[in-house]
C-alpha atoms as a PDB file:
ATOM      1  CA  UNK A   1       0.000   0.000   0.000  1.00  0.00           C
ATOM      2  CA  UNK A   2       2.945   2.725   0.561  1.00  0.00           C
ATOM      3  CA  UNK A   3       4.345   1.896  -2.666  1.00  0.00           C
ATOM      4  CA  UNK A   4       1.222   2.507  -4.523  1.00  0.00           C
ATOM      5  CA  UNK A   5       1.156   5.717  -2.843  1.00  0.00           C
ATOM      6  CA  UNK A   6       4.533   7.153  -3.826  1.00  0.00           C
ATOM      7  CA  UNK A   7       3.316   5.881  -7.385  1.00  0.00           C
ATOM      8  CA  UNK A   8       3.338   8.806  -9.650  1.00  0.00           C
ATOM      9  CA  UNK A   9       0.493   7.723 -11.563  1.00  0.00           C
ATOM     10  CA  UNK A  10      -1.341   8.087  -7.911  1.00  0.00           C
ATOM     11  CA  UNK A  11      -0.741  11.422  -7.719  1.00  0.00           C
ATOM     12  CA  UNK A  12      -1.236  12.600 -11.257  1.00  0.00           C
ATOM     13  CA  UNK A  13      -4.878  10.884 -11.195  1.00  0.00           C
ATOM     14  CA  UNK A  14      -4.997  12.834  -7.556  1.00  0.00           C
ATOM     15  CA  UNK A  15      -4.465  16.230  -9.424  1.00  0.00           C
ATOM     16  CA  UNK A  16      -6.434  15.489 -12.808  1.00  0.00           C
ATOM     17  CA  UNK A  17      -9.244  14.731  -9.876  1.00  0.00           C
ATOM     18  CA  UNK A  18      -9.083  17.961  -7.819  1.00  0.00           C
ATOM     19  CA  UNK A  19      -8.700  19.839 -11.069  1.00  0.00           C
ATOM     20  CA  UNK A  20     -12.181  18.482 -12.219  1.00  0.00           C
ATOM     21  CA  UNK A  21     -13.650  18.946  -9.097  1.00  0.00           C
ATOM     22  CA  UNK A  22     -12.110  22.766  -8.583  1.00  0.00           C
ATOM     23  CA  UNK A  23     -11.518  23.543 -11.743  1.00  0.00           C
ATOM     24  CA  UNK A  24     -15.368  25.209 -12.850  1.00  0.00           C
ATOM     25  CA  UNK A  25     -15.806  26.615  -9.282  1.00  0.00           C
ATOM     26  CA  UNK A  26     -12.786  28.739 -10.135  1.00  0.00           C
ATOM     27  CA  UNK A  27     -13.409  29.304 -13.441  1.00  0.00           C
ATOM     28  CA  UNK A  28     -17.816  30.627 -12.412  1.00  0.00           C
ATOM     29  CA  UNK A  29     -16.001  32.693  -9.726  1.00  0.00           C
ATOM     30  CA  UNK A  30     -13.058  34.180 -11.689  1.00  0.00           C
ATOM     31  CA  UNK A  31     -16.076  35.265 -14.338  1.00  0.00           C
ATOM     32  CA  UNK A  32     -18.436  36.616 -12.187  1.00  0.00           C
ATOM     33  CA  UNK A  33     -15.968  39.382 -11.403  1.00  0.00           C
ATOM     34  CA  UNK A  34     -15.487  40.303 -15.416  1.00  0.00           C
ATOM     35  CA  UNK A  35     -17.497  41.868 -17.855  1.00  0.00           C
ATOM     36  CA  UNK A  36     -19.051  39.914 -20.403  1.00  0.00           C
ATOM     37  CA  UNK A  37     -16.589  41.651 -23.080  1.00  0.00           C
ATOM     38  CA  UNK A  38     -13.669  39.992 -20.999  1.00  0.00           C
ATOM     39  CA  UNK A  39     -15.425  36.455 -20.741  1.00  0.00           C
ATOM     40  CA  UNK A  40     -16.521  36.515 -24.894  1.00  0.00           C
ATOM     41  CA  UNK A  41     -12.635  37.768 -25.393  1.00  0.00           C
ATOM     42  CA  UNK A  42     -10.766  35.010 -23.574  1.00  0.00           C
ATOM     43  CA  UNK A  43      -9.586  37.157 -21.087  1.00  0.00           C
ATOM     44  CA  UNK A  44      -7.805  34.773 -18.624  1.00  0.00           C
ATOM     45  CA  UNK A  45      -5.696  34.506 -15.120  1.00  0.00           C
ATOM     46  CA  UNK A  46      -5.997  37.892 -13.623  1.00  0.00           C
ATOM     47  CA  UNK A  47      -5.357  40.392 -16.683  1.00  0.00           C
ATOM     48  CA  UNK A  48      -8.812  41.736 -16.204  1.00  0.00           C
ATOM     49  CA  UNK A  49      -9.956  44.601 -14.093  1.00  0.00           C
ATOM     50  CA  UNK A  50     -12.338  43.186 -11.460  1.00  0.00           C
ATOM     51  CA  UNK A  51     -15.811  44.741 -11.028  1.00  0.00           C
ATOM     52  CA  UNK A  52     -18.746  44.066  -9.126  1.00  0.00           C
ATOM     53  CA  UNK A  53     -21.528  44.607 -11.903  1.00  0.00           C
ATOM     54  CA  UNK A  54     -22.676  41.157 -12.190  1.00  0.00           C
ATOM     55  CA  UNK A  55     -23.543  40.678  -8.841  1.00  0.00           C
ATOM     56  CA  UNK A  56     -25.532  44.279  -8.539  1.00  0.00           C
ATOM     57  CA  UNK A  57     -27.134  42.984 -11.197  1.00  0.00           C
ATOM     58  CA  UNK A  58     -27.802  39.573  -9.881  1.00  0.00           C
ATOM     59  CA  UNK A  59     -28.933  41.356  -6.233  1.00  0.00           C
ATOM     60  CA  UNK A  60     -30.438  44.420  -8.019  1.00  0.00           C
ATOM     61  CA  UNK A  61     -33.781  43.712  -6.266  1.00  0.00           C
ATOM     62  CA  UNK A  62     -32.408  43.939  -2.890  1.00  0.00           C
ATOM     63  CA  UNK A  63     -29.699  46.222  -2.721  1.00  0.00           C
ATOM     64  CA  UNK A  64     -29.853  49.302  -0.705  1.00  0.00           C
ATOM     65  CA  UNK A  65     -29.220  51.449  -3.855  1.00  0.00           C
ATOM     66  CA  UNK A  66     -29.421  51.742  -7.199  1.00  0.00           C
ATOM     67  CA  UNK A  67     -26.752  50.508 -10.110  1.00  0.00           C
ATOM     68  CA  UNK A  68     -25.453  52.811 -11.951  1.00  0.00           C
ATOM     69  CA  UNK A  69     -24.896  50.574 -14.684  1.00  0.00           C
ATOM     70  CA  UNK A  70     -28.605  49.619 -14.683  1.00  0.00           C
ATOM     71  CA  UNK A  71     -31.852  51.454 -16.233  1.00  0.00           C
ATOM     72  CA  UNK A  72     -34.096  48.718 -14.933  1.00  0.00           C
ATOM     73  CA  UNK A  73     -33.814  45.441 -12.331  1.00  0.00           C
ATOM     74  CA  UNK A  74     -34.904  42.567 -14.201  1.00  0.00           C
ATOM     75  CA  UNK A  75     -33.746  39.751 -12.336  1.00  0.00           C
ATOM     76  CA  UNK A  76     -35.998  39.349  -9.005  1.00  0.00           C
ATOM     77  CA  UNK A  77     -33.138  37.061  -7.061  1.00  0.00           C
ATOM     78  CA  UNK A  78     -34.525  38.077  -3.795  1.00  0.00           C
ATOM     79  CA  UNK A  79     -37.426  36.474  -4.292  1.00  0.00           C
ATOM     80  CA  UNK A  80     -36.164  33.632  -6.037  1.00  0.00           C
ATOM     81  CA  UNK A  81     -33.900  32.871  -3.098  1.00  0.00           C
ATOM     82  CA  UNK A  82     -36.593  33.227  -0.758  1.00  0.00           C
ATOM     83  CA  UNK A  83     -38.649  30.411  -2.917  1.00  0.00           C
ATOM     84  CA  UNK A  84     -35.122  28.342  -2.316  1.00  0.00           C
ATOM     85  CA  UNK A  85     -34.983  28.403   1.042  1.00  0.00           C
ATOM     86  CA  UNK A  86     -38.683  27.909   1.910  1.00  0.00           C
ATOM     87  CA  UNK A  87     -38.723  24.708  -0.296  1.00  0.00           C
ATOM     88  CA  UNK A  88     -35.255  23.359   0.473  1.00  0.00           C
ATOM     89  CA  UNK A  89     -35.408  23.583   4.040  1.00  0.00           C
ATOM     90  CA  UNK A  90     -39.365  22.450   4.617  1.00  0.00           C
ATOM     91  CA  UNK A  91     -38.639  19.852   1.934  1.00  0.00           C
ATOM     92  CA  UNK A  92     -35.672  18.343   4.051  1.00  0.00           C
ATOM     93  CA  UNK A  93     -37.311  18.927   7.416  1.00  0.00           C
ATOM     94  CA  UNK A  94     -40.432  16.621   6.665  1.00  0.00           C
ATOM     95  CA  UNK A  95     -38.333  14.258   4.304  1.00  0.00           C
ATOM     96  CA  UNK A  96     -35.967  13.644   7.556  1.00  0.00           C
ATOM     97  CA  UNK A  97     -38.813  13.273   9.780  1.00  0.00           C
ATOM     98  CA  UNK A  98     -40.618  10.898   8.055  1.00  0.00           C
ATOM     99  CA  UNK A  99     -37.849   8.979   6.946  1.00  0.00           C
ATOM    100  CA  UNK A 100     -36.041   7.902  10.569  1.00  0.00           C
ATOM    101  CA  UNK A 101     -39.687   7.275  11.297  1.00  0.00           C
ATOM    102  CA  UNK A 102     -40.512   4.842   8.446  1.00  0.00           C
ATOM    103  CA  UNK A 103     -36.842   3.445   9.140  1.00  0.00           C
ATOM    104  CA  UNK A 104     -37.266   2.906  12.530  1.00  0.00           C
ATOM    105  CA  UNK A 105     -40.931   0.718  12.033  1.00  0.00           C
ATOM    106  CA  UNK A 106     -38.834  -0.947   8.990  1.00  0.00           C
ATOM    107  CA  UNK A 107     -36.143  -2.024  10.735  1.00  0.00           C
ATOM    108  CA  UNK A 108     -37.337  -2.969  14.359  1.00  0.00           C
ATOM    109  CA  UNK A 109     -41.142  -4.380  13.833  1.00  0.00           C
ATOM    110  CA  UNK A 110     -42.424  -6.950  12.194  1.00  0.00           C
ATOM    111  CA  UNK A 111     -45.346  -7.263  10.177  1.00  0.00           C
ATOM    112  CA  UNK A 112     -46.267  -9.130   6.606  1.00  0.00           C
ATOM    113  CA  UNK A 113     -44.326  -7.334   3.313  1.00  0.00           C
ATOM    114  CA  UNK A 114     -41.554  -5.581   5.763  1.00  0.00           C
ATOM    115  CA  UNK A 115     -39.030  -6.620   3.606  1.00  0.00           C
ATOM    116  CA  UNK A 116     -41.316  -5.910   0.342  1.00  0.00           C
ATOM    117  CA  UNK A 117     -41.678  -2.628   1.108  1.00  0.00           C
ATOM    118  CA  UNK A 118     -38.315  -1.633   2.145  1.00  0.00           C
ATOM    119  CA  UNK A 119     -36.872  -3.478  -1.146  1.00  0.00           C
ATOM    120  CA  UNK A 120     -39.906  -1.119  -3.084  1.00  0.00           C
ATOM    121  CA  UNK A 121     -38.815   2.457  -1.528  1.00  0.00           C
ATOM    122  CA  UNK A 122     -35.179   1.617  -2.845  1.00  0.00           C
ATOM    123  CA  UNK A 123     -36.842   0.810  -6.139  1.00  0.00           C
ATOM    124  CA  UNK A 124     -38.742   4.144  -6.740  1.00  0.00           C
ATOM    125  CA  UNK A 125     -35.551   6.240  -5.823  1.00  0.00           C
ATOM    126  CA  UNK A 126     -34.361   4.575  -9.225  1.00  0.00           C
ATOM    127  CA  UNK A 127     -36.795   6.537 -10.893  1.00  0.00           C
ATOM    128  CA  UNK A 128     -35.577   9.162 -13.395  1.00  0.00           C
ATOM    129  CA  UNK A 129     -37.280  12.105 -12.200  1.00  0.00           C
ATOM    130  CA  UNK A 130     -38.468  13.023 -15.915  1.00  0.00           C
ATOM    131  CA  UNK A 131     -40.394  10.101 -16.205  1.00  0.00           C
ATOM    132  CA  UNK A 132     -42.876  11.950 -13.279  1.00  0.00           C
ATOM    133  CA  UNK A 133     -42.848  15.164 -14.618  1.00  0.00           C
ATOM    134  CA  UNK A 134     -45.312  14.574 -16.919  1.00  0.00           C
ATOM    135  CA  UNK A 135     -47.657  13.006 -14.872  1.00  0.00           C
ATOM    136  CA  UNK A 136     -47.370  14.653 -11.691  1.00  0.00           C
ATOM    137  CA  UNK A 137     -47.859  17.911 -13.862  1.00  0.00           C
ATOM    138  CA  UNK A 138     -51.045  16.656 -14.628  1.00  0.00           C
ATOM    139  CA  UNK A 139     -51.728  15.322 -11.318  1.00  0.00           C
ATOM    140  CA  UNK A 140     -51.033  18.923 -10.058  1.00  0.00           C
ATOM    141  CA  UNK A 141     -53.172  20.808 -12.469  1.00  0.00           C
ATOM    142  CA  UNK A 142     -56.466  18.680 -13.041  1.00  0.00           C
ATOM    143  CA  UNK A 143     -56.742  16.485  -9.640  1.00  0.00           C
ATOM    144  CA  UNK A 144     -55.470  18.540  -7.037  1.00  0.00           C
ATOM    145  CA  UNK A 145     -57.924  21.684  -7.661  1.00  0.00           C
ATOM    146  CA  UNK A 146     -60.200  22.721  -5.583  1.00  0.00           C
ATOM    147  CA  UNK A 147     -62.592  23.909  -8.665  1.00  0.00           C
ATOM    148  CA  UNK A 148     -62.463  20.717 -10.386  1.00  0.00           C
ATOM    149  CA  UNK A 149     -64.935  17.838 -10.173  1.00  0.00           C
ATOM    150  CA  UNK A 150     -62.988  15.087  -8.538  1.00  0.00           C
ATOM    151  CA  UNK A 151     -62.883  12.718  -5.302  1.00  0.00           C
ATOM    152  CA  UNK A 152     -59.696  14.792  -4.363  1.00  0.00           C
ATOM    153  CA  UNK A 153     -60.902  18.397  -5.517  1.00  0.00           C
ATOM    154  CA  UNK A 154     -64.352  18.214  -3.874  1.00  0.00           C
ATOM    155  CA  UNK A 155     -62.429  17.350  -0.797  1.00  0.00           C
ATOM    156  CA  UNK A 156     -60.381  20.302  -0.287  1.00  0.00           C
ATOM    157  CA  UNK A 157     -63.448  22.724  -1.696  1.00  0.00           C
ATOM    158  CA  UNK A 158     -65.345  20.900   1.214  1.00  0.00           C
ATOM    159  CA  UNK A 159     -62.536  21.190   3.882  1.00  0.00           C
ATOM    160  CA  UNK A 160     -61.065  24.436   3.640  1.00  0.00           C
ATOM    161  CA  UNK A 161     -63.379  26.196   1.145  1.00  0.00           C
ATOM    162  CA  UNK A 162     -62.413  28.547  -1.418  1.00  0.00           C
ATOM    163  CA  UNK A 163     -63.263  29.673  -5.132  1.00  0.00           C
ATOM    164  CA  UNK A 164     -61.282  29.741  -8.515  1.00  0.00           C
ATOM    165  CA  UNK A 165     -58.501  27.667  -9.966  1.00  0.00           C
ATOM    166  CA  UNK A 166     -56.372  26.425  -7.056  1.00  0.00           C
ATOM    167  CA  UNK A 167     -53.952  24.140  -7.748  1.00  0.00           C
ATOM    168  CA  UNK A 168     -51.175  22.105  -6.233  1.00  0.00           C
ATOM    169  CA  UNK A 169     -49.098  23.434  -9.173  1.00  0.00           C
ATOM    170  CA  UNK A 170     -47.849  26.714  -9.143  1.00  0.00           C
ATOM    171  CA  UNK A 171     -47.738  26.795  -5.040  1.00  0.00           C
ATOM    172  CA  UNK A 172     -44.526  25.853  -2.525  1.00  0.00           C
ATOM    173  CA  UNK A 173     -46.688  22.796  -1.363  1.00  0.00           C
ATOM    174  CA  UNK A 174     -46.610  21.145  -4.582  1.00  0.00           C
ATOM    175  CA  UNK A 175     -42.879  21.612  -5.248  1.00  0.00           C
ATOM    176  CA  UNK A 176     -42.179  20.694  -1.346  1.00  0.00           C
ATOM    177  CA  UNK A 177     -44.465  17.164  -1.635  1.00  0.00           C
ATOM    178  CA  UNK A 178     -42.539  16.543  -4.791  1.00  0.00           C
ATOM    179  CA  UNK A 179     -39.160  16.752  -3.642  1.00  0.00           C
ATOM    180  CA  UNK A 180     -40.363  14.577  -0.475  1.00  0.00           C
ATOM    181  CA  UNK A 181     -41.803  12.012  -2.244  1.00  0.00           C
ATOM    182  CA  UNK A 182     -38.482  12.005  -4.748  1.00  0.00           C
ATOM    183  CA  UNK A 183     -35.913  12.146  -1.891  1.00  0.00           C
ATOM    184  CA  UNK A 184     -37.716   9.771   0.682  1.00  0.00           C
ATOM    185  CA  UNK A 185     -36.736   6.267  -0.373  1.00  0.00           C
ATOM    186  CA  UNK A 186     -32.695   7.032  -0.138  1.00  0.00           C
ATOM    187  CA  UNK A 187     -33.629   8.730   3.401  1.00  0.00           C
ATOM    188  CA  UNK A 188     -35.097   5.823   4.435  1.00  0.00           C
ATOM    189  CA  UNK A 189     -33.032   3.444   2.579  1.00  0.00           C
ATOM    190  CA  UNK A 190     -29.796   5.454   4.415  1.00  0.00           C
ATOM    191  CA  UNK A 191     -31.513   5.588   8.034  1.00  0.00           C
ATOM    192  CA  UNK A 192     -32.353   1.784   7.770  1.00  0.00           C
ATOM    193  CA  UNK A 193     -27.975   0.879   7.616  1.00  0.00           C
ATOM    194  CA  UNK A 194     -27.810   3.267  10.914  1.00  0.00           C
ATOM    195  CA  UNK A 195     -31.160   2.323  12.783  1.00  0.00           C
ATOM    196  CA  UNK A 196     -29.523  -1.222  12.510  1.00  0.00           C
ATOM    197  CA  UNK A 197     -26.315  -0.873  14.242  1.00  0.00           C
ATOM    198  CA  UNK A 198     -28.392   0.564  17.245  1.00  0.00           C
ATOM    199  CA  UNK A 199     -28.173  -1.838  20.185  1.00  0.00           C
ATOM    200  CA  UNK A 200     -31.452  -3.522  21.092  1.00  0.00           C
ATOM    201  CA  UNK A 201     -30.399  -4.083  24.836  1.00  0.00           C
ATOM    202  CA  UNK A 202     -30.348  -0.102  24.721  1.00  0.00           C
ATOM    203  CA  UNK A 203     -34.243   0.096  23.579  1.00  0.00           C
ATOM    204  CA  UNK A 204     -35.123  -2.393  26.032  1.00  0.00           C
ATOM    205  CA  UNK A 205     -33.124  -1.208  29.010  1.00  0.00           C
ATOM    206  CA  UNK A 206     -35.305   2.192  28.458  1.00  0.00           C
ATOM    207  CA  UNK A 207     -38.204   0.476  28.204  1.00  0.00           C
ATOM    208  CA  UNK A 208     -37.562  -1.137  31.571  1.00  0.00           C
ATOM    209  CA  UNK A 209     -37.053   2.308  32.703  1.00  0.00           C
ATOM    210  CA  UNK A 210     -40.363   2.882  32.256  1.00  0.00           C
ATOM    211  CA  UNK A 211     -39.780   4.989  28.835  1.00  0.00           C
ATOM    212  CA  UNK A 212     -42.741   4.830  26.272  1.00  0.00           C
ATOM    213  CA  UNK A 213     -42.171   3.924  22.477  1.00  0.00           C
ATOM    214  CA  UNK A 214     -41.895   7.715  21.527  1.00  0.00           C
ATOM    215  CA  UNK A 215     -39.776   8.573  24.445  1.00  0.00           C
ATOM    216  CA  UNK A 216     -37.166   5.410  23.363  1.00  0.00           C
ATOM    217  CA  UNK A 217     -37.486   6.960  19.736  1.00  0.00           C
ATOM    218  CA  UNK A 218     -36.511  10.608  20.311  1.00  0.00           C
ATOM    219  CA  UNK A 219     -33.924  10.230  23.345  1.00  0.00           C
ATOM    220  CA  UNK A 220     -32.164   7.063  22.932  1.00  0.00           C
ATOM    221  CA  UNK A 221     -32.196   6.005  19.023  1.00  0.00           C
ATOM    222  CA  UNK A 222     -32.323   9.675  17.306  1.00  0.00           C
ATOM    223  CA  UNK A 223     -29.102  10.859  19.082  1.00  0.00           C
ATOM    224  CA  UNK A 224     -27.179   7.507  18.209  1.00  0.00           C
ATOM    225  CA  UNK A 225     -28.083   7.824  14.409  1.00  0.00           C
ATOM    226  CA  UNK A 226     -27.075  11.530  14.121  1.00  0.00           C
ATOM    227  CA  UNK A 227     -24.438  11.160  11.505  1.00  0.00           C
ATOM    228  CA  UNK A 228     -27.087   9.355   9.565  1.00  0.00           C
ATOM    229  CA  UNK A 229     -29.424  12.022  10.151  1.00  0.00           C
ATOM    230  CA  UNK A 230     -26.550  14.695   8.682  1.00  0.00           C
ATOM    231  CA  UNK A 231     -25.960  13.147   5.725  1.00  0.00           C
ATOM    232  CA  UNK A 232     -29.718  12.583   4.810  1.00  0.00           C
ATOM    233  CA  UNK A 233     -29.854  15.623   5.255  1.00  0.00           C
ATOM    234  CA  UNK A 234     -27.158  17.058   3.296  1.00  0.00           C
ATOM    235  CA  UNK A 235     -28.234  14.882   0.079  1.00  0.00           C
ATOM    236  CA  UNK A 236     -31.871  15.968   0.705  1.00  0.00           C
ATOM    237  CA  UNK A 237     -31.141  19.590   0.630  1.00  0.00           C
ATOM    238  CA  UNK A 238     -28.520  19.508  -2.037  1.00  0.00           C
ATOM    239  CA  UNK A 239     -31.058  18.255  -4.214  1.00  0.00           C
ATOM    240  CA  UNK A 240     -33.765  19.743  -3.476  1.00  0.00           C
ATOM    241  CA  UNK A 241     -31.689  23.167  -3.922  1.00  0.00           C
ATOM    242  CA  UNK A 242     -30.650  22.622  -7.377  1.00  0.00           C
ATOM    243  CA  UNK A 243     -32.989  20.662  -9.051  1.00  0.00           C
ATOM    244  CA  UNK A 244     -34.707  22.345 -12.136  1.00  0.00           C
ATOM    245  CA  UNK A 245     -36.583  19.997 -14.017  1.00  0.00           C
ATOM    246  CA  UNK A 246     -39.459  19.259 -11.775  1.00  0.00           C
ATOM    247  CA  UNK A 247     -39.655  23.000 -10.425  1.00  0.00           C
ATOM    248  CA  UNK A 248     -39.609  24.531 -13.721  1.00  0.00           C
ATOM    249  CA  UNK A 249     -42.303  22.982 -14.853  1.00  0.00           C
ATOM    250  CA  UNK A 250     -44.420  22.962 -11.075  1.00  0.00           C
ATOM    251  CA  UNK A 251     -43.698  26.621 -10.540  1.00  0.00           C
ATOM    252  CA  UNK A 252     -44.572  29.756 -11.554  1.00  0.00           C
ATOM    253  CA  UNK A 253     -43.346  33.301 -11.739  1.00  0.00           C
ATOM    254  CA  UNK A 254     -44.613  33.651  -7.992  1.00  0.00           C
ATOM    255  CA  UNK A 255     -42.838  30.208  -6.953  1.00  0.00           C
ATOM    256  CA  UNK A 256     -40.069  30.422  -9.361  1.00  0.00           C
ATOM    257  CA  UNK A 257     -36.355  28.923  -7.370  1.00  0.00           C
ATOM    258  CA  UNK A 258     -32.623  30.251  -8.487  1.00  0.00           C
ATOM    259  CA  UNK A 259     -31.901  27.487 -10.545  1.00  0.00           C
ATOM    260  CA  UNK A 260     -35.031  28.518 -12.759  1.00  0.00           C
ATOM    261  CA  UNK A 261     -33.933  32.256 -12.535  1.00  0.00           C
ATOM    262  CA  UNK A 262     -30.182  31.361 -13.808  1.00  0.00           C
ATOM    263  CA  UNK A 263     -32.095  29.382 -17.258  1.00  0.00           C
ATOM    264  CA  UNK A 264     -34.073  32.349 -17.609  1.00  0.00           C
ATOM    265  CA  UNK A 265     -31.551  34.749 -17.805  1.00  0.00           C
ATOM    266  CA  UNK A 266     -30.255  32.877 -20.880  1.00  0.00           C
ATOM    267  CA  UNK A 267     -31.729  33.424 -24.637  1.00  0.00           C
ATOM    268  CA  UNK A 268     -31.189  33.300 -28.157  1.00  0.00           C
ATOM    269  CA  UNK A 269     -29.983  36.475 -28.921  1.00  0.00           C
ATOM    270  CA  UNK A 270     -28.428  37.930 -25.462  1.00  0.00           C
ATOM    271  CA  UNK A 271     -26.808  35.725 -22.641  1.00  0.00           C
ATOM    272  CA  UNK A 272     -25.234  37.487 -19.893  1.00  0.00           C
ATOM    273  CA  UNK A 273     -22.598  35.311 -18.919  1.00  0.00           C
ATOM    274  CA  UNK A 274     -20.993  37.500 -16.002  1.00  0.00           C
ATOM    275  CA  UNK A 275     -24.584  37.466 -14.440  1.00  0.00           C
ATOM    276  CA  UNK A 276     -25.112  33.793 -14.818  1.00  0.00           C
ATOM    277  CA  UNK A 277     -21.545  33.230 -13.091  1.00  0.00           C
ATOM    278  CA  UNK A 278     -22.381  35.744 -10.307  1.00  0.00           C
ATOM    279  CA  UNK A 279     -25.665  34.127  -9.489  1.00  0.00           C
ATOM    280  CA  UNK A 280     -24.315  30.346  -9.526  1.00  0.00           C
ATOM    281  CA  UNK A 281     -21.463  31.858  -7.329  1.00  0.00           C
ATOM    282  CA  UNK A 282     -24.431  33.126  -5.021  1.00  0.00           C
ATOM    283  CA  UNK A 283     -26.816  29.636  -5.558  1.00  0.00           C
ATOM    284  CA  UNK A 284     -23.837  27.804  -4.429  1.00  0.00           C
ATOM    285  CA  UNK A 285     -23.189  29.748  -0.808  1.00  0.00           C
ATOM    286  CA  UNK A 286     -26.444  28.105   1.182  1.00  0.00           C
ATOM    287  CA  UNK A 287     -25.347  24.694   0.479  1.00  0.00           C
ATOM    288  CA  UNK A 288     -21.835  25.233   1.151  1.00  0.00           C
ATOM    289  CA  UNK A 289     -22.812  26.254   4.927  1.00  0.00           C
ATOM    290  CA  UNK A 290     -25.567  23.878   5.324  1.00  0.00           C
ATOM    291  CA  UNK A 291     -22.857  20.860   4.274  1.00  0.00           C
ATOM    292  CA  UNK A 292     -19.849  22.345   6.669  1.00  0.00           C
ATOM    293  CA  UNK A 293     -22.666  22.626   9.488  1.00  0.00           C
ATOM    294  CA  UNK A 294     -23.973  18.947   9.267  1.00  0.00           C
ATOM    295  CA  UNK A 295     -20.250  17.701   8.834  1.00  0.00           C
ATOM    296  CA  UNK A 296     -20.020  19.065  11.930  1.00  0.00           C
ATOM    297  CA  UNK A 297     -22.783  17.108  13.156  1.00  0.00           C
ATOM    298  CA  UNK A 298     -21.348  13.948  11.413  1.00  0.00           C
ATOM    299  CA  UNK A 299     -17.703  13.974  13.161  1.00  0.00           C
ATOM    300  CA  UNK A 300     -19.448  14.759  16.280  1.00  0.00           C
ATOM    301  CA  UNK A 301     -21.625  12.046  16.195  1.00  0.00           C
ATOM    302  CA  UNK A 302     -19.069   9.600  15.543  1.00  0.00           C
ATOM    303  CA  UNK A 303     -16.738  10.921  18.074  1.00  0.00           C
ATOM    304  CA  UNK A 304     -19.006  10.965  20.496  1.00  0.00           C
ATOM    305  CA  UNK A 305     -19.601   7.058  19.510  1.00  0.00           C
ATOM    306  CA  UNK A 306     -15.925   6.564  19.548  1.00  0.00           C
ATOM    307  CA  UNK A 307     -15.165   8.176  23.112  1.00  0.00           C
ATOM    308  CA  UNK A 308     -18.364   6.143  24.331  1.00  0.00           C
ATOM    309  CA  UNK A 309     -17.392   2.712  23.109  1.00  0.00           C
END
């Protein structure tokens, strides 16, 4: 093993690997500080006089002031980012919570089709998402309406009232039950491999304690699985922050997420390059600090399994 490691072949591969995986973060960030006349040009390294423009034009909506550069704010980031957050972090909330729950009953009871079921939640995650975009988008606008004649419609008109064309598509909810029903069966599939390695005789000394089912649940199984937990979490939320295809066509100008924002900004005749860098540079700052946080919560999870074993 130490001679393959002072093989030079290692460490070119090493390189040619970092340099993929760096490589376009430093490119979108060198660009989002030049004009779109440097980026057409081939400007490259640092022979380019930085500037700012791209991202007062990305953040136009919010900013304090007003561009100088700018006659008008087109791009509505603000609320784009908003839309981003709400359905990232709501999506990954209820996906975690049901998930270690579903885990938990498919791991530790027993009941006819366990394994059935667990073997058909890691089936649907194998799903290409486009083959649901079609009919979930019809699903959305015919079914789920409160003014339409169905079993499901007349429901909601009945429950909660209401007139006019409300639909599932077009709202936060329909995007957020989406993205939990598309990121569920690797949450559970995940929680199942750390639910398992949780020692029964811990449950049932609890349970001798006089602890109820809910009580063994939250404060004795939850806090041993909390590296699982993290990384569920991280996956969840990375995709539900940059996925397009399903929220492009489930959204609308009210709902609309960054990703959607950055596809708009392009068209046939004008694509503002510096701008699209700028606001991938911005799309990508959320996840960064929501991964570094729940690393955190990963190494101290295991250390504190470590230290108590």
């Amino acid at each position: 093993m130490h001679s393959e490691r002072q093989n030079p072949a290692f460490y070119a591969l090493l390189v040619v690997l970092i340099f993929m995986s760096v490589g376009p973060i430093y490119l979108m960030l060198v660009n989002s500080f030049k004009l779109d006349v440097d980026i057409i040009g081939g400007t490259s390294g640092l022979l380019f006089l930085p500037t700012i423009q791209n991202y007062e034009t990305a953040l136009c909506d919010i900013l304090w002031y007003e561009p100088e550069h700018l006659d008008f704010c087109s791009l509505k980031f603000g609320g784009a980012f908003i839309n981003s957050i709400i359905i990232a972090l709501i999506s990954t909330a209820l996906t975690l919570i049901i998930g270690c729950m579903a885990a938990y009953a498919l791991v530790r009871f027993r009941f006819f089709g366990r394994d059935t079921v667990s073997l058909t939640t890691l089936m649907v995650r194998m799903v290409p998402p486009a083959v649901l975009l079609v009919p979930v988008f019809g699903l959305w606008n015919n079914e789920f309406c409160i003014d339409k004649e169905t079993l499901v419609g007349a429901w909601i008109r009945d429950m909660f009232g209401g007139r006019g064309d409300v639909c599932l598509a077009g709202t936060h909810s329909g995007i957020i039950l989406i993205y939990i029903a598309m990121n569920l069966p690797f949450v559970i599939w995940i929680l199942q491999s750390f639910i398992v390695q949780v020692p029964r005789s811990l449950e049932e000394a609890a349970r001798v304690d006089g602890a109820g089912p809910f009580q063994v649940f939250f404060k004795i199984v939850l806090p041993l699985i909390k590296p699982g937990l993290a990384a569920a979490a991280i996956f969840t939320f990375r995709i539900a922050w940059n996925e397009y295809l399903l929220a492009s066509a489930l959204s609308d100008r009210n709902t609309k997420t960054v990703p959607i924002l950055i596809v708009n900004n392009m068209s046939e005749f004008n694509v503002e390059w510096g701008v699209i860098m700028a606001t991938g540079m911005l799309l990508a700052i959320p996840p960064i600090i929501f991964t570094l946080f729940a690393s955190r919560q990963i190494i101290t999870g295991m250390t504190a399994g470590a230290v108590k074993g």
